[in-house]
C-alpha atoms as a PDB file:
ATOM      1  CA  UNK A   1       5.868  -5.521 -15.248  1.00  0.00           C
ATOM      2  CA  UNK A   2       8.310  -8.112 -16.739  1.00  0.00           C
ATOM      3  CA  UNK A   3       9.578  -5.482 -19.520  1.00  0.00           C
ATOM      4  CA  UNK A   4       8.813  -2.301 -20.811  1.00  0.00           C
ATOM      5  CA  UNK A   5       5.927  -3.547 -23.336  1.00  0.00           C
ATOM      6  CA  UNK A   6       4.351  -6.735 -21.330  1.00  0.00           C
ATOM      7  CA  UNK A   7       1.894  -6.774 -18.339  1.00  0.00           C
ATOM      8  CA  UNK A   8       1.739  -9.110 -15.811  1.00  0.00           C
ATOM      9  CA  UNK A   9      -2.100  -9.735 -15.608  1.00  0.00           C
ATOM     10  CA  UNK A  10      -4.177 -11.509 -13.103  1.00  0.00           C
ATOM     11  CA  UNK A  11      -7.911 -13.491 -14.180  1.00  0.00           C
ATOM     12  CA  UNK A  12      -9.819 -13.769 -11.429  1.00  0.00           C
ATOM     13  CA  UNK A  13     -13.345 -15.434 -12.168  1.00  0.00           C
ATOM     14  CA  UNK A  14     -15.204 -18.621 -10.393  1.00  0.00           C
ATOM     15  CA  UNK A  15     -16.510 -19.401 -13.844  1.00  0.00           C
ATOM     16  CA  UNK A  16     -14.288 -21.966 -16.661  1.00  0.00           C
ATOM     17  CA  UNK A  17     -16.410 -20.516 -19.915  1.00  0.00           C
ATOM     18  CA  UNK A  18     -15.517 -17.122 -18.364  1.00  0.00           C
ATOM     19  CA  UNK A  19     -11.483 -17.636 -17.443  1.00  0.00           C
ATOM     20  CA  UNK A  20     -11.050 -19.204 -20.915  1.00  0.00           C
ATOM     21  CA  UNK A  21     -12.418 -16.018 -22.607  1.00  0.00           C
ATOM     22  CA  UNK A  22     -10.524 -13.541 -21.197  1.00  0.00           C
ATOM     23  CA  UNK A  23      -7.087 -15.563 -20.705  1.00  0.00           C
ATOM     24  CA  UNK A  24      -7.926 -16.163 -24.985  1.00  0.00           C
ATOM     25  CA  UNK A  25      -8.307 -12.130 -25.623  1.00  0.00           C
ATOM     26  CA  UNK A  26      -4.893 -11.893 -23.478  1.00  0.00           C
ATOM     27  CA  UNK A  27      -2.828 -14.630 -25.232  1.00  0.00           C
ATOM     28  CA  UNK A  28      -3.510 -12.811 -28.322  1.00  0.00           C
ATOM     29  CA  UNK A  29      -1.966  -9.241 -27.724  1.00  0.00           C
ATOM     30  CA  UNK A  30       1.547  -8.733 -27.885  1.00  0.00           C
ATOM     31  CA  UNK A  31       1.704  -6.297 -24.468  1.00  0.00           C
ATOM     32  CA  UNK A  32       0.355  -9.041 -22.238  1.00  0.00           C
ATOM     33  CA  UNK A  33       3.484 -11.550 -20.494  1.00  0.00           C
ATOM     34  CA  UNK A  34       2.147 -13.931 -17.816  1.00  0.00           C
ATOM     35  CA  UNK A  35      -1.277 -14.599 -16.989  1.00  0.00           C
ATOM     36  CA  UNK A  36      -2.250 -16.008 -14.124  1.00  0.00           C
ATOM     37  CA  UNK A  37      -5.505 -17.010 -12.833  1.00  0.00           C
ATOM     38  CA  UNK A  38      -7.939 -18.030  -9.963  1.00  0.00           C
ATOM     39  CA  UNK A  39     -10.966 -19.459  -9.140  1.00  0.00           C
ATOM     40  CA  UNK A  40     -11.614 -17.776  -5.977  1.00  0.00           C
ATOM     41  CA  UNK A  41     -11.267 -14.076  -4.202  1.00  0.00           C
ATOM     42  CA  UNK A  42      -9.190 -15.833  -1.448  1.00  0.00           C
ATOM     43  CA  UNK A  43      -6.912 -17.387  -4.090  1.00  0.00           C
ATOM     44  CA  UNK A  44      -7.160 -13.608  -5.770  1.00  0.00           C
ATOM     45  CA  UNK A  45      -6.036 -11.759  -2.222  1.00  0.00           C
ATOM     46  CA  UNK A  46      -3.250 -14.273  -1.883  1.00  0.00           C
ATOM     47  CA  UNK A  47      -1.452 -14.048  -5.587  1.00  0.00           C
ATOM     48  CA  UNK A  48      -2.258 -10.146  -5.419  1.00  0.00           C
ATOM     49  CA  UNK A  49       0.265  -9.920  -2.385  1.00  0.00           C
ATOM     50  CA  UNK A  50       2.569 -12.884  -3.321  1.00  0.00           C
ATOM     51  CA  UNK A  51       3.228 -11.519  -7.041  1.00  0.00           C
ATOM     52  CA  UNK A  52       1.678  -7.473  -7.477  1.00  0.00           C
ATOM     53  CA  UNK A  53       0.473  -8.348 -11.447  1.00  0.00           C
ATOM     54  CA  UNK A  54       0.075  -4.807 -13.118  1.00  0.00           C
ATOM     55  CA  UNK A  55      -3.538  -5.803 -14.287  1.00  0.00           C
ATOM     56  CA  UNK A  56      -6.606  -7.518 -12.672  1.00  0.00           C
ATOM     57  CA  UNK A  57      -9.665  -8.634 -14.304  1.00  0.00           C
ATOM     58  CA  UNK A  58     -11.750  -8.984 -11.098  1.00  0.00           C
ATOM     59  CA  UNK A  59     -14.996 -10.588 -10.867  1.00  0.00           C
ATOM     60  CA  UNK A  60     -17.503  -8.737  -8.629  1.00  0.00           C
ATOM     61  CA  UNK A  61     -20.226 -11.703  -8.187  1.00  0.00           C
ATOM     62  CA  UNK A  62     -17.992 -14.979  -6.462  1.00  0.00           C
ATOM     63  CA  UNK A  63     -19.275 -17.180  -3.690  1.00  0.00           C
ATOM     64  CA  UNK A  64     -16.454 -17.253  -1.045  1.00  0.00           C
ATOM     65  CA  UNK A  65     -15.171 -13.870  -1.285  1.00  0.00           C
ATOM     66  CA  UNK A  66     -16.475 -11.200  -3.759  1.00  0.00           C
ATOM     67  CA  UNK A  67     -14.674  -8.941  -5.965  1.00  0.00           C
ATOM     68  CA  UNK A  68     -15.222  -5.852  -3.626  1.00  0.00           C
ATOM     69  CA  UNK A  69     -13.865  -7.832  -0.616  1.00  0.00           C
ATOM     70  CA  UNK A  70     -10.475  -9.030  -2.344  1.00  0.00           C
ATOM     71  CA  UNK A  71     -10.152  -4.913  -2.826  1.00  0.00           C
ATOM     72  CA  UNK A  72     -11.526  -4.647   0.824  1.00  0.00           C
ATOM     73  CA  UNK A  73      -8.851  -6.777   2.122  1.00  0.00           C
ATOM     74  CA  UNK A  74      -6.015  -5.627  -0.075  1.00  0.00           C
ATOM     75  CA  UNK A  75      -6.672  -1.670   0.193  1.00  0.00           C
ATOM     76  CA  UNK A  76      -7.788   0.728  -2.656  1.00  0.00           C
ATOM     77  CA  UNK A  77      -4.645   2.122  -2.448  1.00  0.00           C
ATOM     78  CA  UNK A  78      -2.586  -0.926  -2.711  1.00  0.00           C
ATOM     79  CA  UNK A  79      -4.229  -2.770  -5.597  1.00  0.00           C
ATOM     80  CA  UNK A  80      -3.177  -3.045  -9.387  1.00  0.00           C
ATOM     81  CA  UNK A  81      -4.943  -1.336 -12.347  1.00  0.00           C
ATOM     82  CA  UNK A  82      -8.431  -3.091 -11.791  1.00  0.00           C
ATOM     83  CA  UNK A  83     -11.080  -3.869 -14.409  1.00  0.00           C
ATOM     84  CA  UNK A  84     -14.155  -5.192 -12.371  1.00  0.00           C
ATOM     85  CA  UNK A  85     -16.369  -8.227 -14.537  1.00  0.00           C
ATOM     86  CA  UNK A  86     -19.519  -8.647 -14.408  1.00  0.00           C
ATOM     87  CA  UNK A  87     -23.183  -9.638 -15.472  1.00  0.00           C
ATOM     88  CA  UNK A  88     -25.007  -6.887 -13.377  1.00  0.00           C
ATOM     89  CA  UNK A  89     -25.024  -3.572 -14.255  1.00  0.00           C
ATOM     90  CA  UNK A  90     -25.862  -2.315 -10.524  1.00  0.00           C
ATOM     91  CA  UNK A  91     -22.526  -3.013  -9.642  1.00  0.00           C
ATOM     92  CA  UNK A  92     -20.921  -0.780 -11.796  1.00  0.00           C
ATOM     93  CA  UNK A  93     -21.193   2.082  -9.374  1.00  0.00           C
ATOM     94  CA  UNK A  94     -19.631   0.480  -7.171  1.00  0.00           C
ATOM     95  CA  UNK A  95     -16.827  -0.425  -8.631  1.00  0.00           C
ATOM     96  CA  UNK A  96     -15.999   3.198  -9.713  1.00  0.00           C
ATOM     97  CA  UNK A  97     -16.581   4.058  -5.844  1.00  0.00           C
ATOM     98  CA  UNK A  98     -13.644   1.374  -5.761  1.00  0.00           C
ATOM     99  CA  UNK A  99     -11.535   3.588  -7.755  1.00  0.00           C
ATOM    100  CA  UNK A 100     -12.007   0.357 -10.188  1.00  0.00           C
ATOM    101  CA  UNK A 101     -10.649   1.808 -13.465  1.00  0.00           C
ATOM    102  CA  UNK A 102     -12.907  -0.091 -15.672  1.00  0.00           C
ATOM    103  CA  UNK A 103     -15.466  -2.942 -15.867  1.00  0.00           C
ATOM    104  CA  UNK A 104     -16.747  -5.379 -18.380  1.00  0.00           C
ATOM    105  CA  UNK A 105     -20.603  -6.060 -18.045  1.00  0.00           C
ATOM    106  CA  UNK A 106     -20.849  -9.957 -19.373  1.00  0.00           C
ATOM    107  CA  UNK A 107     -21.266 -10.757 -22.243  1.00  0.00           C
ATOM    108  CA  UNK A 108     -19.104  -8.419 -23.600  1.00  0.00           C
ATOM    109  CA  UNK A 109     -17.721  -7.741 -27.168  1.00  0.00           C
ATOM    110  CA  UNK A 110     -14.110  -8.473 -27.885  1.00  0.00           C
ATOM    111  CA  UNK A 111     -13.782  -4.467 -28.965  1.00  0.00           C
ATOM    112  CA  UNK A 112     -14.973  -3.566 -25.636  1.00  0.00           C
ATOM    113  CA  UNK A 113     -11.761  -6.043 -23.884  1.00  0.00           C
ATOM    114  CA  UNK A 114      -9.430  -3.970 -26.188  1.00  0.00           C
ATOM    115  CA  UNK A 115     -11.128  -0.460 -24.696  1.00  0.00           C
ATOM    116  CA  UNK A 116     -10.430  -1.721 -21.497  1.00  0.00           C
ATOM    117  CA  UNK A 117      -7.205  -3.173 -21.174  1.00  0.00           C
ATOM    118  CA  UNK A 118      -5.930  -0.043 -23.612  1.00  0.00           C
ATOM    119  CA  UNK A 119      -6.524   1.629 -20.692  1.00  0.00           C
ATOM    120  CA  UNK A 120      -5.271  -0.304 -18.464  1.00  0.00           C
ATOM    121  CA  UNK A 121      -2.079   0.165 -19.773  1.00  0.00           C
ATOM    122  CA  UNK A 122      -2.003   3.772 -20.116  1.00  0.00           C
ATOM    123  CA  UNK A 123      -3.109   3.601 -16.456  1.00  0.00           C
ATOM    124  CA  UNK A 124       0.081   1.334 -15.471  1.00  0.00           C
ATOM    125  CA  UNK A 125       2.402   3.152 -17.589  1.00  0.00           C
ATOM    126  CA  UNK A 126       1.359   6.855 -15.647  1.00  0.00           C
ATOM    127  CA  UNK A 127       1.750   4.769 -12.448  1.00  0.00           C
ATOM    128  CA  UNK A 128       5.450   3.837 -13.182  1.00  0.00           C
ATOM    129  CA  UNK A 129       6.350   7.672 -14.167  1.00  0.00           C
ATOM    130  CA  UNK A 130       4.408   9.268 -11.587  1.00  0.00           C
ATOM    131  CA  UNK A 131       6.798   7.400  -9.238  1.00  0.00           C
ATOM    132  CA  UNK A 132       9.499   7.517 -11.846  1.00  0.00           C
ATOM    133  CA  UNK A 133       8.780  11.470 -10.918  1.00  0.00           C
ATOM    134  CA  UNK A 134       8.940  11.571  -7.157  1.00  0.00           C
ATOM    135  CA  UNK A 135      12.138   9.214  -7.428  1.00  0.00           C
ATOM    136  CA  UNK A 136      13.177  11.881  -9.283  1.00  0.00           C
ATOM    137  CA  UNK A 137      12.652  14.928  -7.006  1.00  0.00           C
ATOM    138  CA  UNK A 138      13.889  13.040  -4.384  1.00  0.00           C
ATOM    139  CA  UNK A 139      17.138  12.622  -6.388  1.00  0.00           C
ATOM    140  CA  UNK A 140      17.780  16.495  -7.407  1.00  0.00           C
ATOM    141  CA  UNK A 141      17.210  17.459  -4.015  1.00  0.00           C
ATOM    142  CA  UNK A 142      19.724  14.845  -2.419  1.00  0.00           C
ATOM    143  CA  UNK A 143      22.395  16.036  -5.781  1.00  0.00           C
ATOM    144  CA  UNK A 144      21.558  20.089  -5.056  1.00  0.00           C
ATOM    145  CA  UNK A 145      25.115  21.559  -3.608  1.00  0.00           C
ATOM    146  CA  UNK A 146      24.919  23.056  -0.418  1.00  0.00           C
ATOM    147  CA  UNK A 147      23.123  26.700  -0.403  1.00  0.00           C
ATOM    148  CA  UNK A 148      26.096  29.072  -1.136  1.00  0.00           C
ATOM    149  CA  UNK A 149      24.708  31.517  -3.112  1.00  0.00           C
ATOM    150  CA  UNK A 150      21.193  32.891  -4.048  1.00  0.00           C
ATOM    151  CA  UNK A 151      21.209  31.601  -7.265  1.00  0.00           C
ATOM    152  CA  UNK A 152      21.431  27.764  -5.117  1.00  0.00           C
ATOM    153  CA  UNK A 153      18.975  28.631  -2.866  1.00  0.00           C
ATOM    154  CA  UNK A 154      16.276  28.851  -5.587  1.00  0.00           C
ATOM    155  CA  UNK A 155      14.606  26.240  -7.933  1.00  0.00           C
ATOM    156  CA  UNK A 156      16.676  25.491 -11.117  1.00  0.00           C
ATOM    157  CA  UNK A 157      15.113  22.555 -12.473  1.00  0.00           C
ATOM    158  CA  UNK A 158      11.597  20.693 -12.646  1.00  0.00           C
ATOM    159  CA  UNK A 159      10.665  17.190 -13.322  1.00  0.00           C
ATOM    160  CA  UNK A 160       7.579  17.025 -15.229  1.00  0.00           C
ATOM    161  CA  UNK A 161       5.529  13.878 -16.141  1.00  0.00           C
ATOM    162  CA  UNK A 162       4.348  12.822 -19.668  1.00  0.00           C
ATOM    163  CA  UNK A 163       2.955   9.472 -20.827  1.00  0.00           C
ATOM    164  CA  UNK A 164       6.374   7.630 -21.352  1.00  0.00           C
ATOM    165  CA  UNK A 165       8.561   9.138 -19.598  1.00  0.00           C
ATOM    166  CA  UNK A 166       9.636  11.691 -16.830  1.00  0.00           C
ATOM    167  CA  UNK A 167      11.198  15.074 -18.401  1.00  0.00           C
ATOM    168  CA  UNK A 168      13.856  17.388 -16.757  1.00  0.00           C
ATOM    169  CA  UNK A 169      12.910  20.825 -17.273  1.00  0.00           C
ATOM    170  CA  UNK A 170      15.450  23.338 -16.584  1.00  0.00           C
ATOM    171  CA  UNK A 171      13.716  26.701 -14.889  1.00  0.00           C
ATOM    172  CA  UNK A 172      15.752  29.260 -16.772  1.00  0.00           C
ATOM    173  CA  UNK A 173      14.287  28.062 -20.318  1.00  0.00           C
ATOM    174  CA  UNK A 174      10.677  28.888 -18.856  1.00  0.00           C
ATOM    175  CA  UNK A 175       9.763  31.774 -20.139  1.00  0.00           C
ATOM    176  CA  UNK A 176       6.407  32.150 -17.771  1.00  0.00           C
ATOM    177  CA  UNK A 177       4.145  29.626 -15.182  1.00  0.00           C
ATOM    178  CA  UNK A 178       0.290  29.753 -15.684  1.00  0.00           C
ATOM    179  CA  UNK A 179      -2.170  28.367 -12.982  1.00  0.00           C
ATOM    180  CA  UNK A 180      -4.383  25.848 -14.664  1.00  0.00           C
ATOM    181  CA  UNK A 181      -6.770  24.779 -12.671  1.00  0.00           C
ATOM    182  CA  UNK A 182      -5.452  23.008  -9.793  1.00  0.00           C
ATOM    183  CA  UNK A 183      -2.279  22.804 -11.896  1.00  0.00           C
ATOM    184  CA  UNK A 184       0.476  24.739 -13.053  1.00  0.00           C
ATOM    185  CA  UNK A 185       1.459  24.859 -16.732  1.00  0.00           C
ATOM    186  CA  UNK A 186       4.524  25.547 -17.433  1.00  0.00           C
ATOM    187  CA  UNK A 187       5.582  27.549 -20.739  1.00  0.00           C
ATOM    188  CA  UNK A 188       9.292  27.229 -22.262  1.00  0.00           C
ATOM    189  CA  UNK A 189      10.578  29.115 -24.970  1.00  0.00           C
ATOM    190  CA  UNK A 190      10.955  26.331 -27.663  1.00  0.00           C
ATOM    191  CA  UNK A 191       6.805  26.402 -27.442  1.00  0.00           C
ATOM    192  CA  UNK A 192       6.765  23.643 -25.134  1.00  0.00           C
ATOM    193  CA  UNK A 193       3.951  23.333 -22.451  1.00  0.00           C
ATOM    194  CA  UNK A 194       4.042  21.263 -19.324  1.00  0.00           C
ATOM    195  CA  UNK A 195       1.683  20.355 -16.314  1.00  0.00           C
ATOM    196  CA  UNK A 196       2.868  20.172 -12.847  1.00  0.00           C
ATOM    197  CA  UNK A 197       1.145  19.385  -9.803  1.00  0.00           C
ATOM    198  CA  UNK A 198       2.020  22.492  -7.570  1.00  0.00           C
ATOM    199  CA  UNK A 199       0.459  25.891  -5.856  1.00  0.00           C
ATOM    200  CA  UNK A 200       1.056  28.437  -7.468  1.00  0.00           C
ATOM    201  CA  UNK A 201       2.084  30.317  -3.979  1.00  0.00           C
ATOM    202  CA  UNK A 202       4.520  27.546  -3.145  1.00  0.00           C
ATOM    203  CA  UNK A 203       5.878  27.776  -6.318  1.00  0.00           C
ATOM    204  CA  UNK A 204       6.455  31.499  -6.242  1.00  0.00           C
ATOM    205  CA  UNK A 205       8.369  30.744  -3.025  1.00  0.00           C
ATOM    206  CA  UNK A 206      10.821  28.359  -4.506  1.00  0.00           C
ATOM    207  CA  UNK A 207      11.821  30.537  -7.621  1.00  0.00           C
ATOM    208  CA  UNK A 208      14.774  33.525  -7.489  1.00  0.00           C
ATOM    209  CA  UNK A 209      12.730  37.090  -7.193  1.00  0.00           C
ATOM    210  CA  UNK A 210      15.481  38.403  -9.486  1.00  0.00           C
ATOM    211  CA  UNK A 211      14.950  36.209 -12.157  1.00  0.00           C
ATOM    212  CA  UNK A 212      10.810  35.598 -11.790  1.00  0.00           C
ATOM    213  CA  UNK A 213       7.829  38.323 -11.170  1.00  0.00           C
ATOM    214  CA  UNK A 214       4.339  37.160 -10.059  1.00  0.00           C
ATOM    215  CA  UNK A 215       2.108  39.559 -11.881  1.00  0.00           C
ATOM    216  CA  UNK A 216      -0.936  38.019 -11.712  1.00  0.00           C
ATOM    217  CA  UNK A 217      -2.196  35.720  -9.348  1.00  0.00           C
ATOM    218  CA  UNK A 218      -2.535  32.886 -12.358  1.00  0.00           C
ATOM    219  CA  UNK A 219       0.749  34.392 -13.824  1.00  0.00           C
ATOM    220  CA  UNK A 220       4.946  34.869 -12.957  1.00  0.00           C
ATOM    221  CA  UNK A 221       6.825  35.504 -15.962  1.00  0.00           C
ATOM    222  CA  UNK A 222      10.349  35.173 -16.645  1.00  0.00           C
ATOM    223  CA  UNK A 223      12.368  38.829 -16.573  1.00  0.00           C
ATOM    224  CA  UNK A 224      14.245  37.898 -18.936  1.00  0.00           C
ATOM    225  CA  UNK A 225      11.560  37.049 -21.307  1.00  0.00           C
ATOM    226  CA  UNK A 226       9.693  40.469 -21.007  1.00  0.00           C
ATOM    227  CA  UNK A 227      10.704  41.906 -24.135  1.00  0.00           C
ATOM    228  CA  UNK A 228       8.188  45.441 -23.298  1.00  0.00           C
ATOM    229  CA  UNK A 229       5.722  46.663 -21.288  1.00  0.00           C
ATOM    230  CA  UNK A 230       2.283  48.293 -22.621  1.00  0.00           C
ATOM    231  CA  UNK A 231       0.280  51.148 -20.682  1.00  0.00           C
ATOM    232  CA  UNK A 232      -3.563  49.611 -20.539  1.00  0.00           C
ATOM    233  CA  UNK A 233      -6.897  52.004 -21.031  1.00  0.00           C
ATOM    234  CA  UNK A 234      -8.022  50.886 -17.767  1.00  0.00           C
ATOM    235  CA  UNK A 235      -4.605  51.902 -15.995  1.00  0.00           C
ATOM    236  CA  UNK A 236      -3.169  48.732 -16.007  1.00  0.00           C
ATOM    237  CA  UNK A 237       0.002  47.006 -17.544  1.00  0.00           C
ATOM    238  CA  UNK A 238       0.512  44.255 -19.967  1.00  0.00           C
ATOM    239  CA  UNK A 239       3.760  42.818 -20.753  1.00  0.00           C
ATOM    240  CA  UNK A 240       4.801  41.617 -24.258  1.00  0.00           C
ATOM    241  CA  UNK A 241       7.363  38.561 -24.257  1.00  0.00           C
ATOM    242  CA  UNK A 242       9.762  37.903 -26.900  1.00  0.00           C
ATOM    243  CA  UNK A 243       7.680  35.133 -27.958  1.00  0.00           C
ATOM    244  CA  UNK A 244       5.000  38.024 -28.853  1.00  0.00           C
ATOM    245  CA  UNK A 245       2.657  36.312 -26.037  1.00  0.00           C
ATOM    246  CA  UNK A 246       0.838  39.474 -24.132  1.00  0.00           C
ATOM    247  CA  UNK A 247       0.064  39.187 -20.056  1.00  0.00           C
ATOM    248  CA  UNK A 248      -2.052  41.106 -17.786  1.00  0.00           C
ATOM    249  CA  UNK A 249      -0.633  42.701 -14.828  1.00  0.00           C
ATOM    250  CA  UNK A 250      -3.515  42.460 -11.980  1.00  0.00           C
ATOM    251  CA  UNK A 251      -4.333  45.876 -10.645  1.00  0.00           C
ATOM    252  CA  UNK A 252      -3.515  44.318  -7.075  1.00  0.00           C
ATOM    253  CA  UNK A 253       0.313  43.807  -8.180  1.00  0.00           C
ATOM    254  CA  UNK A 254       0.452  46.892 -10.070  1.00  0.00           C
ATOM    255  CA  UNK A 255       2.905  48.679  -7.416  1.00  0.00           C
ATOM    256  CA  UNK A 256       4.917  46.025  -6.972  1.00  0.00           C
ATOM    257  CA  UNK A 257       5.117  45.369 -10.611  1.00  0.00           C
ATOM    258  CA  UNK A 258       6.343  49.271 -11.186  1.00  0.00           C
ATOM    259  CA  UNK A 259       8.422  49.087  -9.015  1.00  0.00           C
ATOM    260  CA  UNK A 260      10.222  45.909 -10.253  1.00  0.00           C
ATOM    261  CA  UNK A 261      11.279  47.914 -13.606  1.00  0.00           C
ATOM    262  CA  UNK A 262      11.357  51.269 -12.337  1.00  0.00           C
ATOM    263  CA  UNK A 263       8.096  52.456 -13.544  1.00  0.00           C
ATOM    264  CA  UNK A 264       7.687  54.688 -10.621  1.00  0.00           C
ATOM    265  CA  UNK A 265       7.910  58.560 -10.448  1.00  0.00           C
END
C-alpha cells in the first residue's frame, strides 16, 4: 500500500469497454492510489511479482492465460486480495475454491463495485495486522528478560488483533479466558473482550498456576478476580467474580479446584 488510506490496485481484463469501467469506479474513490492495468494474464503474472498491488480485479475468461492460471502460477497463498470478473456465473465456484475473495458477474451495478472493493479493503487492512501481530510476538519474545523468576517464566502480555490495529494486552488485567470455538476470548476487567487464535491447553501451559485456575475445560479464571465461591445443588462449585460474572466449576476439576482454595476437609 502507498499510505495508510490508498490501495495499490491492479485491472486485469483483455477487454477496453471493460478496463475503462472499472479503472472509472477506481479513479473516483478516495482509498484507491495507483492503478495499473493489463491486457493479458501473462502481463497480469508479471506486474503481480514485479510490484505486489494490494488489490486485483482479475478476469477469469482471457485467451492467452486465464484468470485461474495467473493464480495457478503465482500461488493461492502468494496473491493479493482478489476479486475475480466475469460474465459466467459457473465460474463463480471456482473462484471461491481459489480463495478468490469476491467476484463481479458482468454487467454489474456500480453498488455492487463498492460491495466489493469495501471488502477488499477490510481484507487488506486484516492482512497488514495479522502480520503486524506475529511481528509483534516475535518482538516480546526477543525483549522478554532471561527466566529468573517464576513470575518471568510465565505469559505476561498478549497481542491481540482488531480491524486497525494490533493491541497489547497485559495478562494480569484479564480477569478470565473463555474457549470460543476454535478461539479463545479473552475477558479484562474494564469489560473488554478479545479473540485470540490459541488452544486452550497451550494456553493453560503458558500462564503462572498461582495467578490462573482452569476450572472448566472452556474456562481459567483469574485468582485474583474470584471475589466468592457458591456450593451448587448438584455438588458442584460456581465462582462469583468481582465483576458479578458467575462460572461453573466442571465436576472433573472439582478436586483440584478444592484444593486450590482449601476447600478440602
Amino acid at each position: 500500500m502507498t499510505n495508510s488510506l490508498q490501495l495499490d490496485v491492479l485491472v486485469v481484463d483483455d477487454e477496453p469497454p471493460a478496463q475503462r469501467r472499472l479503472t472509472d469506479l477506481l479513479d473516483a474513490r478516495n482509498d484507491v492510489g495507483d492503478v495499473q492495468v493489463c491486457d493479458n494474464g501473462r502481463a497480469a503474472i508479471k506486474a503481480i511479482r514485479t510490484h505486489a498491488p494490494d488489490v486485483v480485479f482479475l478476469d477469469v475468461q482471457m485467451p492467452d492465460c486465464t484468470g485461474i492460471e495467473v493464480v495457478d502460477a503465482i500461488g493461492i497463498d502468494n496473491m493479493p486480495v482478489t476479486i475475480f470478473v466475469t460474465a459466467y456465473d459457473q465460474h463463480a465456484l471456482k473462484a471461491f475454491e481459489l480463495a478468490a475473495l469476491d467476484y463481479l458477474l458482468k454487467p454489474f451495478e456500480d453498488e455492487r463495485f463498492h460491495e466489493a472493493l469495501d471488502r477488499a479493503i477490510d481484507q487488506v487492512q486484516m492482512r497488514s495486522t495479522d502480520q503486524l501481530e506475529h511481528q509483534l510476538e516475535r518482538l516480546l519474545s526477543a525483549a522478554r528478560p532471561d527466566l529468573t523468576s517464576d513470575h518471568d517464566a510465565y505469559l505476561q502480555r498478549i497481542p491481540v488483533r482488531t480491524r486497525n490495529e494490533v493491541r497489547i494486552v497485559t495478562v494480569p488485567n484479564i480477569t478470565f479466558f473463555a474457549a470460543d470455538g476454535p478461539y479463545v476470548r479473552l475477558h479484562l476487567r474494564n469489560g473488554d473482550t478479545y479473540l485470540i487464535r490459541e488452544r486452550m491447553k497451550v494456553l493453560e501451559e503458558q500462564l503462572n498456576p498461582k495467578q490462573f485456575c482452569r476450572i472448566h475445560r472452556s474456562t481459567i479464571v483469574n485468582l485474583d478476580d474470584v471475589e466468592a465461591v457458591l456450593p451448587n445443588h448438584d455438588d458442584r462449585y460456581m465462582v462469583r467474580l468481582e465483576s458479578g460474572k458467575r462460572l461453573r466449576v466442571s465436576r472433573s476439576r472439582r478436586d483440584a479446584f478444592e484444593e486450590r482454595f482449601g476447600l478440602t476437609t
